[in-house]
C-alpha atoms as a PDB file:
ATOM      1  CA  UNK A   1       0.000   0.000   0.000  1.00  0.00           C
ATOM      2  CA  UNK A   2       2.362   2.806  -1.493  1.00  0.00           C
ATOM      3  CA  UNK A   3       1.407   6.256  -1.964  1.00  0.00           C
ATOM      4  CA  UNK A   4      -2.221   7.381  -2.255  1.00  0.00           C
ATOM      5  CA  UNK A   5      -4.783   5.268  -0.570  1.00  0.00           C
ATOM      6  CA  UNK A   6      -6.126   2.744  -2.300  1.00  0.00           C
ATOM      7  CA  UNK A   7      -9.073   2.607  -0.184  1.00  0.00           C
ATOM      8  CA  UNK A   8     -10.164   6.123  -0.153  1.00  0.00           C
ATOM      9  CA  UNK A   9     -13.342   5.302  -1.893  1.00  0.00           C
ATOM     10  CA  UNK A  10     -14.061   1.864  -0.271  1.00  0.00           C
ATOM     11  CA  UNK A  11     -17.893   0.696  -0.180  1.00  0.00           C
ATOM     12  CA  UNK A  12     -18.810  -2.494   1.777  1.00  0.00           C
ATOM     13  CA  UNK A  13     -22.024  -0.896   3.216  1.00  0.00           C
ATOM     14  CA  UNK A  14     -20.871  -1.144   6.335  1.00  0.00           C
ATOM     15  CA  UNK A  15     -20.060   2.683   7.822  1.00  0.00           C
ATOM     16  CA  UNK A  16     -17.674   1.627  10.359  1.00  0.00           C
ATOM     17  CA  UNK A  17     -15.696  -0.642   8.127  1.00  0.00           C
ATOM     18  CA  UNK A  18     -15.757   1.674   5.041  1.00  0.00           C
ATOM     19  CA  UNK A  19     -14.910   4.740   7.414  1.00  0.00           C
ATOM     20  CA  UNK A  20     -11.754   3.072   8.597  1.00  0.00           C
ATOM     21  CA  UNK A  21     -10.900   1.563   5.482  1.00  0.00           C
ATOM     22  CA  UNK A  22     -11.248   5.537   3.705  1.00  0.00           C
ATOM     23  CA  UNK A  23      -9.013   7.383   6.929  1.00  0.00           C
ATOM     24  CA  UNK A  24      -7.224   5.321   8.299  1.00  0.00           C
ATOM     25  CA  UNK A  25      -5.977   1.850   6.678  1.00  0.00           C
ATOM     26  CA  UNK A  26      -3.639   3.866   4.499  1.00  0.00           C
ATOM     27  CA  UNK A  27      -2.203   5.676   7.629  1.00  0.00           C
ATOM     28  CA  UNK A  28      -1.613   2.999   9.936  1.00  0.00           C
ATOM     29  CA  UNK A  29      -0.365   0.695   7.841  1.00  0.00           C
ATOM     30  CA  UNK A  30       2.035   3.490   6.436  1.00  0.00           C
ATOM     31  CA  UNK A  31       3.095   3.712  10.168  1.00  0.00           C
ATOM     32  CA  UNK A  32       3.536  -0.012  10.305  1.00  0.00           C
ATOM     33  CA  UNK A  33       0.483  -0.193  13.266  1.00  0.00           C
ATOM     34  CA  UNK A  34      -1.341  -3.114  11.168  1.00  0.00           C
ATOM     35  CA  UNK A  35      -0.462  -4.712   7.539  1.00  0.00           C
ATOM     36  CA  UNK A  36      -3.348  -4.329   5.540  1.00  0.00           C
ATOM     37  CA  UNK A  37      -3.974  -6.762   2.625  1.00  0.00           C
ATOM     38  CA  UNK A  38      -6.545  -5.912  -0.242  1.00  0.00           C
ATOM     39  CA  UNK A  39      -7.857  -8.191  -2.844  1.00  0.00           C
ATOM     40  CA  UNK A  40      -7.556  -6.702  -6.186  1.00  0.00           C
ATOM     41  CA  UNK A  41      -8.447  -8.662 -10.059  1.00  0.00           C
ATOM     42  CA  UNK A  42      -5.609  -9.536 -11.625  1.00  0.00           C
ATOM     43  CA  UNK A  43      -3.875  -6.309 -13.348  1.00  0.00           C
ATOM     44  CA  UNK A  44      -7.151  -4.610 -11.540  1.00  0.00           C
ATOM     45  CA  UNK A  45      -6.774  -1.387  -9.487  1.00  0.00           C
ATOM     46  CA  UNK A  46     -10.010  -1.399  -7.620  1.00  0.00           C
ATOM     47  CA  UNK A  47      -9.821  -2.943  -4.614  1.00  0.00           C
ATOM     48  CA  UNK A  48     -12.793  -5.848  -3.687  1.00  0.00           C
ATOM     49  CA  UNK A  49     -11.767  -6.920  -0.472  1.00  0.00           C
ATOM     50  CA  UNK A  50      -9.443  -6.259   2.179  1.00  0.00           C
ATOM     51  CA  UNK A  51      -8.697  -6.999   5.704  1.00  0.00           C
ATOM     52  CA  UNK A  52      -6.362  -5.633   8.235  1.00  0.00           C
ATOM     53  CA  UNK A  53      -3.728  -7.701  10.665  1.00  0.00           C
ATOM     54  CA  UNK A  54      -1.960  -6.679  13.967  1.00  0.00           C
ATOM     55  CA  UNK A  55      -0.690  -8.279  17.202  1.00  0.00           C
ATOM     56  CA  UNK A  56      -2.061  -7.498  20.579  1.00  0.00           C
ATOM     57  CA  UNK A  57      -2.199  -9.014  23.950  1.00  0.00           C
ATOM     58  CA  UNK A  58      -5.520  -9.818  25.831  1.00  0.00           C
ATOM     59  CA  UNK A  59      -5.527 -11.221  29.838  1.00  0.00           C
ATOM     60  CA  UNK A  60      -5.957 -14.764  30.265  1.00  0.00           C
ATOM     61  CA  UNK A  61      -9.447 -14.107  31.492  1.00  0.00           C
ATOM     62  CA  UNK A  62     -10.717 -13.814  28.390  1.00  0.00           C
ATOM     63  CA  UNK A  63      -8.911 -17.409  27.121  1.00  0.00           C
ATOM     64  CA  UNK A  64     -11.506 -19.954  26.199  1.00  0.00           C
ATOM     65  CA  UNK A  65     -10.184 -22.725  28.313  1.00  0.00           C
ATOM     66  CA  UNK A  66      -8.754 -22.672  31.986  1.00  0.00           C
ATOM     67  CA  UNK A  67      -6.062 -24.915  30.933  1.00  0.00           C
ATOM     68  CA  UNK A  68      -4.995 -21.984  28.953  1.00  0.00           C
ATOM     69  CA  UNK A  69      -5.679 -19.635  31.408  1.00  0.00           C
ATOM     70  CA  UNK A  70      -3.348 -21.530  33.803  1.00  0.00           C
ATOM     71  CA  UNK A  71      -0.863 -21.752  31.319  1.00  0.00           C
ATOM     72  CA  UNK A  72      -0.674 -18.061  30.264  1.00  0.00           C
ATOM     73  CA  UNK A  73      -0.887 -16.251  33.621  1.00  0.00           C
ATOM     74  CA  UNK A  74      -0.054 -12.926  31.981  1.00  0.00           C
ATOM     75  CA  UNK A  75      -1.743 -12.407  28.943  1.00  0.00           C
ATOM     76  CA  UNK A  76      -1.702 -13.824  25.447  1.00  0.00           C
ATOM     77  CA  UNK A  77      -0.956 -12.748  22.350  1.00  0.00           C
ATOM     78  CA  UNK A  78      -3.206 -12.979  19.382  1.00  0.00           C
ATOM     79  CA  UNK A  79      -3.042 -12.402  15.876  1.00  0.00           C
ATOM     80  CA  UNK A  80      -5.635  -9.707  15.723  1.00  0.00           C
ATOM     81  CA  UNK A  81      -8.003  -9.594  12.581  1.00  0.00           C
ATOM     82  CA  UNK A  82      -8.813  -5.427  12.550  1.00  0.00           C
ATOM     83  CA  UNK A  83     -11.010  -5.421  10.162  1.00  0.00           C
ATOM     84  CA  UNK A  84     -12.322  -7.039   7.126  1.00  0.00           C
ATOM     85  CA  UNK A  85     -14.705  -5.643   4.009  1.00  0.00           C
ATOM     86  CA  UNK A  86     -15.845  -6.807   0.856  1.00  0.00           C
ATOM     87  CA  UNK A  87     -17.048  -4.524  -1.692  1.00  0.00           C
ATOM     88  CA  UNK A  88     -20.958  -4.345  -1.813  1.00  0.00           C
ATOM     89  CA  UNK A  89     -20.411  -5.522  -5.715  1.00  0.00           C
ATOM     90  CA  UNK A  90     -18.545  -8.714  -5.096  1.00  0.00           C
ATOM     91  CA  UNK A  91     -20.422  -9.987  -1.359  1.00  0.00           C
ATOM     92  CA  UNK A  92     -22.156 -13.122  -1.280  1.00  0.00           C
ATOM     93  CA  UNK A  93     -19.396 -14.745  -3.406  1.00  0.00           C
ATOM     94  CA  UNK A  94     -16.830 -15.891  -1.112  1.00  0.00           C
ATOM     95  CA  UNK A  95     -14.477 -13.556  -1.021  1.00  0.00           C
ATOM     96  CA  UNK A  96     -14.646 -12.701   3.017  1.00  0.00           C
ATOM     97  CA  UNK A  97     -13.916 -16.590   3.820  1.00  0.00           C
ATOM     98  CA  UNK A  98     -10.600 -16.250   1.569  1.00  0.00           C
ATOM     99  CA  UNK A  99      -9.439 -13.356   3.376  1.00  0.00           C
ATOM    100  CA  UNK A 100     -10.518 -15.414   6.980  1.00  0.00           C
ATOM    101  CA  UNK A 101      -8.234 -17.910   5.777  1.00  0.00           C
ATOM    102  CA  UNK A 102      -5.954 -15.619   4.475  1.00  0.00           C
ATOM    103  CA  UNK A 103      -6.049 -14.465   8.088  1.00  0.00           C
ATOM    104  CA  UNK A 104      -5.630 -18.101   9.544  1.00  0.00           C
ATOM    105  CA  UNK A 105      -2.350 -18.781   7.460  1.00  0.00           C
ATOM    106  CA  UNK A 106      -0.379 -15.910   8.444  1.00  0.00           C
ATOM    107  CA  UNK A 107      -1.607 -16.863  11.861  1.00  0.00           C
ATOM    108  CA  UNK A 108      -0.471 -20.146  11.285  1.00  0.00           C
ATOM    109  CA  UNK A 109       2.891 -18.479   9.953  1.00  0.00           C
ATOM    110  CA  UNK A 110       3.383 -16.335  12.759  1.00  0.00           C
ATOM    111  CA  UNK A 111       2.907 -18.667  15.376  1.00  0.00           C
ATOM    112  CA  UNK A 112       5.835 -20.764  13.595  1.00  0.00           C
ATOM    113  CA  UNK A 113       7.957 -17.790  14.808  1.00  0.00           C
ATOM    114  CA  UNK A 114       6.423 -16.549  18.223  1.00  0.00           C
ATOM    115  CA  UNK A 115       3.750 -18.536  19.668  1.00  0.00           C
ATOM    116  CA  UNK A 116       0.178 -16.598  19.799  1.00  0.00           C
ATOM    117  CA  UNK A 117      -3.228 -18.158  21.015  1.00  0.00           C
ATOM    118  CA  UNK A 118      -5.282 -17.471  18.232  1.00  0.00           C
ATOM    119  CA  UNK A 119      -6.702 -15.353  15.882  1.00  0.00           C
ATOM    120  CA  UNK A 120      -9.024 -12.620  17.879  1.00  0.00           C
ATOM    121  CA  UNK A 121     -11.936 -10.125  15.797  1.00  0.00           C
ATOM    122  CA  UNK A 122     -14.198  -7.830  17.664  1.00  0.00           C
ATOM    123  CA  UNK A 123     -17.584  -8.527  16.073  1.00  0.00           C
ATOM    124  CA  UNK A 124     -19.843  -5.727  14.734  1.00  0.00           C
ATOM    125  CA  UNK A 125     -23.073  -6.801  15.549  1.00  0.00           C
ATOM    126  CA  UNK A 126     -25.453 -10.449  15.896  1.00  0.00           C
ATOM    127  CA  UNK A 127     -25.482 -11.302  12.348  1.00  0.00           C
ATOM    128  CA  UNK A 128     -21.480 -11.057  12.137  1.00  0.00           C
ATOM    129  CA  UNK A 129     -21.164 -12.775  15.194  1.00  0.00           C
ATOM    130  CA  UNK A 130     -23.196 -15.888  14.207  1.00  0.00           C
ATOM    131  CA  UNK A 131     -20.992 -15.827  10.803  1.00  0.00           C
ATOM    132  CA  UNK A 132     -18.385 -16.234  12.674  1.00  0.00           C
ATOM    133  CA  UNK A 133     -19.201 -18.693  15.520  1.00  0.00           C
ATOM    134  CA  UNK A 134     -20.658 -20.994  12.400  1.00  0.00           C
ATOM    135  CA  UNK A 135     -16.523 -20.870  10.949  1.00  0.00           C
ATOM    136  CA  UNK A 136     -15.460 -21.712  14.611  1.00  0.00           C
ATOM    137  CA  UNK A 137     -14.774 -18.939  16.826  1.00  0.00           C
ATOM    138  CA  UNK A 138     -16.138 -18.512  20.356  1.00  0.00           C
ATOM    139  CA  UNK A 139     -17.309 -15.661  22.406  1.00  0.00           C
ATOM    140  CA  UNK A 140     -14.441 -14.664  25.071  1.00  0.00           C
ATOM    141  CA  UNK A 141     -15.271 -15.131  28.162  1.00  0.00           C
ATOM    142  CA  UNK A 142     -17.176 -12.164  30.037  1.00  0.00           C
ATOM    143  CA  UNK A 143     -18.153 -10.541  26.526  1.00  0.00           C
ATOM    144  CA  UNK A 144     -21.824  -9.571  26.222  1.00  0.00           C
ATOM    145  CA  UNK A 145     -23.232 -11.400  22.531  1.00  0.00           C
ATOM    146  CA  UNK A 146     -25.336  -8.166  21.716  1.00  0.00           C
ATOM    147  CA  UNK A 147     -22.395  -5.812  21.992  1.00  0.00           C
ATOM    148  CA  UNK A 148     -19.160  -6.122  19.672  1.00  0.00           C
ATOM    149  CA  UNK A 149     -17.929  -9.095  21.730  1.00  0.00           C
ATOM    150  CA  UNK A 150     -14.090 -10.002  21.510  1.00  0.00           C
ATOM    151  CA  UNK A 151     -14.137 -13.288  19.378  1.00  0.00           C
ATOM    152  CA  UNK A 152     -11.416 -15.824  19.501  1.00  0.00           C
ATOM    153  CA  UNK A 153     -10.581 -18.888  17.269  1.00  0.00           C
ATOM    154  CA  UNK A 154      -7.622 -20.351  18.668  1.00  0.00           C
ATOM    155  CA  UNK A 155      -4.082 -21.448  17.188  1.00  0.00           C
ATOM    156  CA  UNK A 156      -4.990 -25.553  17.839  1.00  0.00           C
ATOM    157  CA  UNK A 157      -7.977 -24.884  15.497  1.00  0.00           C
ATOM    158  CA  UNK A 158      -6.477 -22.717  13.092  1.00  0.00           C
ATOM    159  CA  UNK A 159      -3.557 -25.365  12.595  1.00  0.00           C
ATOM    160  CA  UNK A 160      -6.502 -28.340  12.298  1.00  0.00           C
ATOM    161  CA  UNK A 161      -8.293 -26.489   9.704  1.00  0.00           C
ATOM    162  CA  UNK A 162      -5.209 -25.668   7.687  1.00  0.00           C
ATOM    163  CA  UNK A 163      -3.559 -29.169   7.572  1.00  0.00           C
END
Protein backbone atom coordinates (compact mmCIF):
# COMPACT_ATOMS: atom_id res chain seq x y z
CA UNK A 1 0.00 0.00 0.00
CA UNK A 2 2.36 2.81 -1.49
CA UNK A 3 1.41 6.26 -1.96
CA UNK A 4 -2.22 7.38 -2.26
CA UNK A 5 -4.78 5.27 -0.57
CA UNK A 6 -6.13 2.74 -2.30
CA UNK A 7 -9.07 2.61 -0.18
CA UNK A 8 -10.16 6.12 -0.15
CA UNK A 9 -13.34 5.30 -1.89
CA UNK A 10 -14.06 1.86 -0.27
CA UNK A 11 -17.89 0.70 -0.18
CA UNK A 12 -18.81 -2.49 1.78
CA UNK A 13 -22.02 -0.90 3.22
CA UNK A 14 -20.87 -1.14 6.34
CA UNK A 15 -20.06 2.68 7.82
CA UNK A 16 -17.67 1.63 10.36
CA UNK A 17 -15.70 -0.64 8.13
CA UNK A 18 -15.76 1.67 5.04
CA UNK A 19 -14.91 4.74 7.41
CA UNK A 20 -11.75 3.07 8.60
CA UNK A 21 -10.90 1.56 5.48
CA UNK A 22 -11.25 5.54 3.70
CA UNK A 23 -9.01 7.38 6.93
CA UNK A 24 -7.22 5.32 8.30
CA UNK A 25 -5.98 1.85 6.68
CA UNK A 26 -3.64 3.87 4.50
CA UNK A 27 -2.20 5.68 7.63
CA UNK A 28 -1.61 3.00 9.94
CA UNK A 29 -0.37 0.70 7.84
CA UNK A 30 2.04 3.49 6.44
CA UNK A 31 3.10 3.71 10.17
CA UNK A 32 3.54 -0.01 10.30
CA UNK A 33 0.48 -0.19 13.27
CA UNK A 34 -1.34 -3.11 11.17
CA UNK A 35 -0.46 -4.71 7.54
CA UNK A 36 -3.35 -4.33 5.54
CA UNK A 37 -3.97 -6.76 2.63
CA UNK A 38 -6.54 -5.91 -0.24
CA UNK A 39 -7.86 -8.19 -2.84
CA UNK A 40 -7.56 -6.70 -6.19
CA UNK A 41 -8.45 -8.66 -10.06
CA UNK A 42 -5.61 -9.54 -11.63
CA UNK A 43 -3.87 -6.31 -13.35
CA UNK A 44 -7.15 -4.61 -11.54
CA UNK A 45 -6.77 -1.39 -9.49
CA UNK A 46 -10.01 -1.40 -7.62
CA UNK A 47 -9.82 -2.94 -4.61
CA UNK A 48 -12.79 -5.85 -3.69
CA UNK A 49 -11.77 -6.92 -0.47
CA UNK A 50 -9.44 -6.26 2.18
CA UNK A 51 -8.70 -7.00 5.70
CA UNK A 52 -6.36 -5.63 8.24
CA UNK A 53 -3.73 -7.70 10.66
CA UNK A 54 -1.96 -6.68 13.97
CA UNK A 55 -0.69 -8.28 17.20
CA UNK A 56 -2.06 -7.50 20.58
CA UNK A 57 -2.20 -9.01 23.95
CA UNK A 58 -5.52 -9.82 25.83
CA UNK A 59 -5.53 -11.22 29.84
CA UNK A 60 -5.96 -14.76 30.27
CA UNK A 61 -9.45 -14.11 31.49
CA UNK A 62 -10.72 -13.81 28.39
CA UNK A 63 -8.91 -17.41 27.12
CA UNK A 64 -11.51 -19.95 26.20
CA UNK A 65 -10.18 -22.73 28.31
CA UNK A 66 -8.75 -22.67 31.99
CA UNK A 67 -6.06 -24.91 30.93
CA UNK A 68 -4.99 -21.98 28.95
CA UNK A 69 -5.68 -19.63 31.41
CA UNK A 70 -3.35 -21.53 33.80
CA UNK A 71 -0.86 -21.75 31.32
CA UNK A 72 -0.67 -18.06 30.26
CA UNK A 73 -0.89 -16.25 33.62
CA UNK A 74 -0.05 -12.93 31.98
CA UNK A 75 -1.74 -12.41 28.94
CA UNK A 76 -1.70 -13.82 25.45
CA UNK A 77 -0.96 -12.75 22.35
CA UNK A 78 -3.21 -12.98 19.38
CA UNK A 79 -3.04 -12.40 15.88
CA UNK A 80 -5.63 -9.71 15.72
CA UNK A 81 -8.00 -9.59 12.58
CA UNK A 82 -8.81 -5.43 12.55
CA UNK A 83 -11.01 -5.42 10.16
CA UNK A 84 -12.32 -7.04 7.13
CA UNK A 85 -14.71 -5.64 4.01
CA UNK A 86 -15.84 -6.81 0.86
CA UNK A 87 -17.05 -4.52 -1.69
CA UNK A 88 -20.96 -4.34 -1.81
CA UNK A 89 -20.41 -5.52 -5.72
CA UNK A 90 -18.54 -8.71 -5.10
CA UNK A 91 -20.42 -9.99 -1.36
CA UNK A 92 -22.16 -13.12 -1.28
CA UNK A 93 -19.40 -14.74 -3.41
CA UNK A 94 -16.83 -15.89 -1.11
CA UNK A 95 -14.48 -13.56 -1.02
CA UNK A 96 -14.65 -12.70 3.02
CA UNK A 97 -13.92 -16.59 3.82
CA UNK A 98 -10.60 -16.25 1.57
CA UNK A 99 -9.44 -13.36 3.38
CA UNK A 100 -10.52 -15.41 6.98
CA UNK A 101 -8.23 -17.91 5.78
CA UNK A 102 -5.95 -15.62 4.47
CA UNK A 103 -6.05 -14.47 8.09
CA UNK A 104 -5.63 -18.10 9.54
CA UNK A 105 -2.35 -18.78 7.46
CA UNK A 106 -0.38 -15.91 8.44
CA UNK A 107 -1.61 -16.86 11.86
CA UNK A 108 -0.47 -20.15 11.29
CA UNK A 109 2.89 -18.48 9.95
CA UNK A 110 3.38 -16.33 12.76
CA UNK A 111 2.91 -18.67 15.38
CA UNK A 112 5.83 -20.76 13.60
CA UNK A 113 7.96 -17.79 14.81
CA UNK A 114 6.42 -16.55 18.22
CA UNK A 115 3.75 -18.54 19.67
CA UNK A 116 0.18 -16.60 19.80
CA UNK A 117 -3.23 -18.16 21.01
CA UNK A 118 -5.28 -17.47 18.23
CA UNK A 119 -6.70 -15.35 15.88
CA UNK A 120 -9.02 -12.62 17.88
CA UNK A 121 -11.94 -10.13 15.80
CA UNK A 122 -14.20 -7.83 17.66
CA UNK A 123 -17.58 -8.53 16.07
CA UNK A 124 -19.84 -5.73 14.73
CA UNK A 125 -23.07 -6.80 15.55
CA UNK A 126 -25.45 -10.45 15.90
CA UNK A 127 -25.48 -11.30 12.35
CA UNK A 128 -21.48 -11.06 12.14
CA UNK A 129 -21.16 -12.77 15.19
CA UNK A 130 -23.20 -15.89 14.21
CA UNK A 131 -20.99 -15.83 10.80
CA UNK A 132 -18.39 -16.23 12.67
CA UNK A 133 -19.20 -18.69 15.52
CA UNK A 134 -20.66 -20.99 12.40
CA UNK A 135 -16.52 -20.87 10.95
CA UNK A 136 -15.46 -21.71 14.61
CA UNK A 137 -14.77 -18.94 16.83
CA UNK A 138 -16.14 -18.51 20.36
CA UNK A 139 -17.31 -15.66 22.41
CA UNK A 140 -14.44 -14.66 25.07
CA UNK A 141 -15.27 -15.13 28.16
CA UNK A 142 -17.18 -12.16 30.04
CA UNK A 143 -18.15 -10.54 26.53
CA UNK A 144 -21.82 -9.57 26.22
CA UNK A 145 -23.23 -11.40 22.53
CA UNK A 146 -25.34 -8.17 21.72
CA UNK A 147 -22.40 -5.81 21.99
CA UNK A 148 -19.16 -6.12 19.67
CA UNK A 149 -17.93 -9.10 21.73
CA UNK A 150 -14.09 -10.00 21.51
CA UNK A 151 -14.14 -13.29 19.38
CA UNK A 152 -11.42 -15.82 19.50
CA UNK A 153 -10.58 -18.89 17.27
CA UNK A 154 -7.62 -20.35 18.67
CA UNK A 155 -4.08 -21.45 17.19
CA UNK A 156 -4.99 -25.55 17.84
CA UNK A 157 -7.98 -24.88 15.50
CA UNK A 158 -6.48 -22.72 13.09
CA UNK A 159 -3.56 -25.37 12.60
CA UNK A 160 -6.50 -28.34 12.30
CA UNK A 161 -8.29 -26.49 9.70
CA UNK A 162 -5.21 -25.67 7.69
CA UNK A 163 -3.56 -29.17 7.57
Amino acid sequence: MDGKNPLSKFNCGEPEVDRWAQRSAHKLHSKQRNKVYILREAGGETPLAFFSLSLTLHDNGKLLRQEDRDGWRYGAPFTYLDWLGVARSRQGIGLGKLLLSKAMELTAEIHQIAPVYGLALRSLNKNTTSYYEKLGFAIAPGEVPEGNPLMILPIFTILALID
